[in-house]
Protein backbone atom coordinates (compact mmCIF):
# COMPACT_ATOMS: atom_id res chain seq x y z
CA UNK A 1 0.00 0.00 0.00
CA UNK A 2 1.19 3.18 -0.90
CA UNK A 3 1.65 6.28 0.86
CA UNK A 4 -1.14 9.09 1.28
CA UNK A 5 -0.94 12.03 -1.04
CA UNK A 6 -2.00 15.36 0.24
CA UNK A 7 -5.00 15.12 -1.04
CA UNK A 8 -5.89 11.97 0.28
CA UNK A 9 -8.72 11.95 2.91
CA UNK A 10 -7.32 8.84 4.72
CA UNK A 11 -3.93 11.78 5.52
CA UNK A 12 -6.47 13.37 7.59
CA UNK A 13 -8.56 10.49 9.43
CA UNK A 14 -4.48 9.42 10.10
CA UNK A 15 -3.71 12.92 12.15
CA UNK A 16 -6.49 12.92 13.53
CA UNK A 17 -6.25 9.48 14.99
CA UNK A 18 -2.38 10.32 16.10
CA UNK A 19 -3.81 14.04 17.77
CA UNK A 20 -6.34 11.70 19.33
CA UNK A 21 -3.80 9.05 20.87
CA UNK A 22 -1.39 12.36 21.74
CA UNK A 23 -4.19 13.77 23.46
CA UNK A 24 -5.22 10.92 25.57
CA UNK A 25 -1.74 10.11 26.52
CA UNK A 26 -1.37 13.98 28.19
CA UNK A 27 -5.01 12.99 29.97
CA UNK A 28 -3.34 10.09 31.60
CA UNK A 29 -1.15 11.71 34.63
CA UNK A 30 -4.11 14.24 35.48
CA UNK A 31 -6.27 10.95 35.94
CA UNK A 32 -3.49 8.74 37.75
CA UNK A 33 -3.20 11.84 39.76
CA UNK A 34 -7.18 12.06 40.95
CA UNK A 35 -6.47 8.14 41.03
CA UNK A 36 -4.74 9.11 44.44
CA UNK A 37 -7.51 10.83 45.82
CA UNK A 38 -10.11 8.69 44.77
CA UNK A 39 -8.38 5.63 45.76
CA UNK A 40 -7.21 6.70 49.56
CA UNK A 41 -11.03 8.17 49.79
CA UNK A 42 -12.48 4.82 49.03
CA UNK A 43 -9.97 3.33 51.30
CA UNK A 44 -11.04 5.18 54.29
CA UNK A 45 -14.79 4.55 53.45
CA UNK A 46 -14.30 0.84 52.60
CA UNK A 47 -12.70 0.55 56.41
CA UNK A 48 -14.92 3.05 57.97
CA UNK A 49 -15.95 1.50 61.46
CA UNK A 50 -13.08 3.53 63.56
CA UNK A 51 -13.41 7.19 61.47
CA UNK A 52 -12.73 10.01 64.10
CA UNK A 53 -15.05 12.03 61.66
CA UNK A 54 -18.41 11.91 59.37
CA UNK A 55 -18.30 10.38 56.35
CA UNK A 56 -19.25 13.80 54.87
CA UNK A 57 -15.84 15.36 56.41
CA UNK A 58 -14.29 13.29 54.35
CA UNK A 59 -16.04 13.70 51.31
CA UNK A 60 -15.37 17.21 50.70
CA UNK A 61 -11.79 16.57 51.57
CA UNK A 62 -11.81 14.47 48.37
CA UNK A 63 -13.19 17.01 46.71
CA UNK A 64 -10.10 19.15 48.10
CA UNK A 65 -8.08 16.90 47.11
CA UNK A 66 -9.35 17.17 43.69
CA UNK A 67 -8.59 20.95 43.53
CA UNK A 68 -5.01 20.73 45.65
CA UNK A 69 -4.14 18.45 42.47
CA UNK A 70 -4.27 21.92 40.03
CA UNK A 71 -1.75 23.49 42.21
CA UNK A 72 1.57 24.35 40.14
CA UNK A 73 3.79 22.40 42.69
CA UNK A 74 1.66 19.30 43.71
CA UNK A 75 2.82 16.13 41.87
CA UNK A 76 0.43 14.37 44.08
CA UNK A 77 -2.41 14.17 46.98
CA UNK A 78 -3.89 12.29 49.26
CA UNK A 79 -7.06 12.10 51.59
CA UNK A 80 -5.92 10.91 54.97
CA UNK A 81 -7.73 9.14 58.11
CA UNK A 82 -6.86 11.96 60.26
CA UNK A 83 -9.26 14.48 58.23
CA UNK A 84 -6.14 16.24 56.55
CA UNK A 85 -4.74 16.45 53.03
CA UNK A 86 -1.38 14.75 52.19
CA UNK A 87 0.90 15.97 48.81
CA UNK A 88 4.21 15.00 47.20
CA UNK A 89 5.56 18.05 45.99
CA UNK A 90 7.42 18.45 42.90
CA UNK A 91 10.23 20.76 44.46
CA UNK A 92 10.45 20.00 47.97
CA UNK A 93 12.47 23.53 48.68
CA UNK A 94 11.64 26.08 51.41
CA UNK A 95 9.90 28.66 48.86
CA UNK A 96 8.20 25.89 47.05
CA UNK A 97 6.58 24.58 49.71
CA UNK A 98 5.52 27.71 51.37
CA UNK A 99 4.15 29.04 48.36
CA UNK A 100 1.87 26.01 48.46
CA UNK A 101 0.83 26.08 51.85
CA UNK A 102 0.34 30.16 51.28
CA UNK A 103 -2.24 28.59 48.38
CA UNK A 104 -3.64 25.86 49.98
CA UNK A 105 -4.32 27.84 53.27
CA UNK A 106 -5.91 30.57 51.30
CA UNK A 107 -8.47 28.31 49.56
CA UNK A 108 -8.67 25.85 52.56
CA UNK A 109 -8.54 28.08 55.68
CA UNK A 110 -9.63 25.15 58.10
CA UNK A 111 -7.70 22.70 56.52
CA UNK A 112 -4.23 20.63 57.41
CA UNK A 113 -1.45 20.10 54.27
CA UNK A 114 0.76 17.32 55.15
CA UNK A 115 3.99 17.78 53.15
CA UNK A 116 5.48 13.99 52.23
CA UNK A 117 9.06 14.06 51.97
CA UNK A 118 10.95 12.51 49.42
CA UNK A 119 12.36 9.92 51.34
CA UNK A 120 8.55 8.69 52.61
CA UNK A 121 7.28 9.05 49.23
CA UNK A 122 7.63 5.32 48.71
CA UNK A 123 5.03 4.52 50.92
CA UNK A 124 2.25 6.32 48.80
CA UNK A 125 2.30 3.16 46.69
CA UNK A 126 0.49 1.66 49.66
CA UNK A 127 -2.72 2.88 50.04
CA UNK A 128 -3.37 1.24 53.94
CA UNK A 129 -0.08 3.31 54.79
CA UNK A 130 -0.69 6.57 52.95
CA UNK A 131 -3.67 7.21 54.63
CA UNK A 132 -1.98 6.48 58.34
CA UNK A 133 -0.16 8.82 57.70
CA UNK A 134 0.00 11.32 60.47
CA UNK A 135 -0.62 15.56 59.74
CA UNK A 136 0.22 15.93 63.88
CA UNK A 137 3.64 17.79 62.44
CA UNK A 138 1.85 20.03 59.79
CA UNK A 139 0.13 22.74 61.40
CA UNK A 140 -3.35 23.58 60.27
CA UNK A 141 -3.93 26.62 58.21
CA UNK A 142 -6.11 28.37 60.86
CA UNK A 143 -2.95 28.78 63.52
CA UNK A 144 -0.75 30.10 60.15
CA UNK A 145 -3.15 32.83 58.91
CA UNK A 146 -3.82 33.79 62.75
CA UNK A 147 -7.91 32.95 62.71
C-alpha cells in the first residue's frame, strides 16, 4: 500500500487518529493523579468502622483533594484518616513549599497540608499506609493565617 498524497482523505482520518492518541496520553497523569484521591477516599470509606469524623468530612476533603491536584507544585495528593490532606511536591524547597501552603491555606482556611518528603514518598504506593499517615507535624492553616 502506498503512501497518502495530500489530497488523500485517509492523511487526515491518520492525524487525527495520532492528535487523538497524543491527546489521551497527556489525559493520563491528570487521571493517575485524581487516582490518588479517589483511591485513599475509598480506602477510608471501605474501612470506615473507627473514622474520628463523618463520612461527609471526608467527602469534601476528596473534593479538596481534587482541587489541591491543580496546584503548580503538587505532583500528588492524598485524603488521609486523620481528616487532613497529604501531597508530594514536585520541588520540595523552602519557597516551594511555602508558596503552596500560602495557596492551599488561602483556599482551605480550616484545613491541614501534610507535606510527604521525598524519602517517605515510597510509601504512597500503599494505600493502607498513605492514609496512616499522620498531619500531627503540619500545622493547620487556621494557627498560620492567625484565625
Amino acid at each position: 500500500m502506498k503512501n497518502p498524497g495530500p489530497t488523500d482523505p485517509r492523511r487526515g482520518a491518520r492525524r487525527s487518529a495520532v492528535l487523538c492518541g497524543a491527546l489521551l496520553f497527556a489525559a493520563v497523569p491528570a487521571a493517575s493523579h485524581a487516582e490518588s484521591c479517589t483511591r485513599t477516599l475509598q480506602y477510608i470509606l471501605d474501612h470506615a468502622s473507627d473514622l474520628p469524623q463523618k463520612v461527609q468530612v471526608y467527602r469534601t476533603l476528596f473534593r479538596n483533594c481534587l482541587e489541591t491536584l491543580s496546584f503548580s507544585n503538587v505532583k500528588d495528593a492524598f485524603v488521609l484518616k486523620d481528616a487532613s490532606l497529604a501531597v508530594l511536591p514536585r520541588a520540595d524547597d523552602l519557597r516551594a513549599t511555602a508558596d503552596t501552603l500560602a495557596q492551599f491555606c488561602q483556599r482551605f482556611p480550616r484545613g491541614t497540608l501534610h507535606f510527604i518528603p521525598a524519602k517517605e514518598a515510597r510509601m504512597t504506593a500503599n494505600t493502607a499506609l498513605v492514609v496512616r499517615m499522620s498531619s500531627t507535624r503540619a500545622t493547620p492553616c487556621e494557627k498560620i493565617v492567625g484565625r
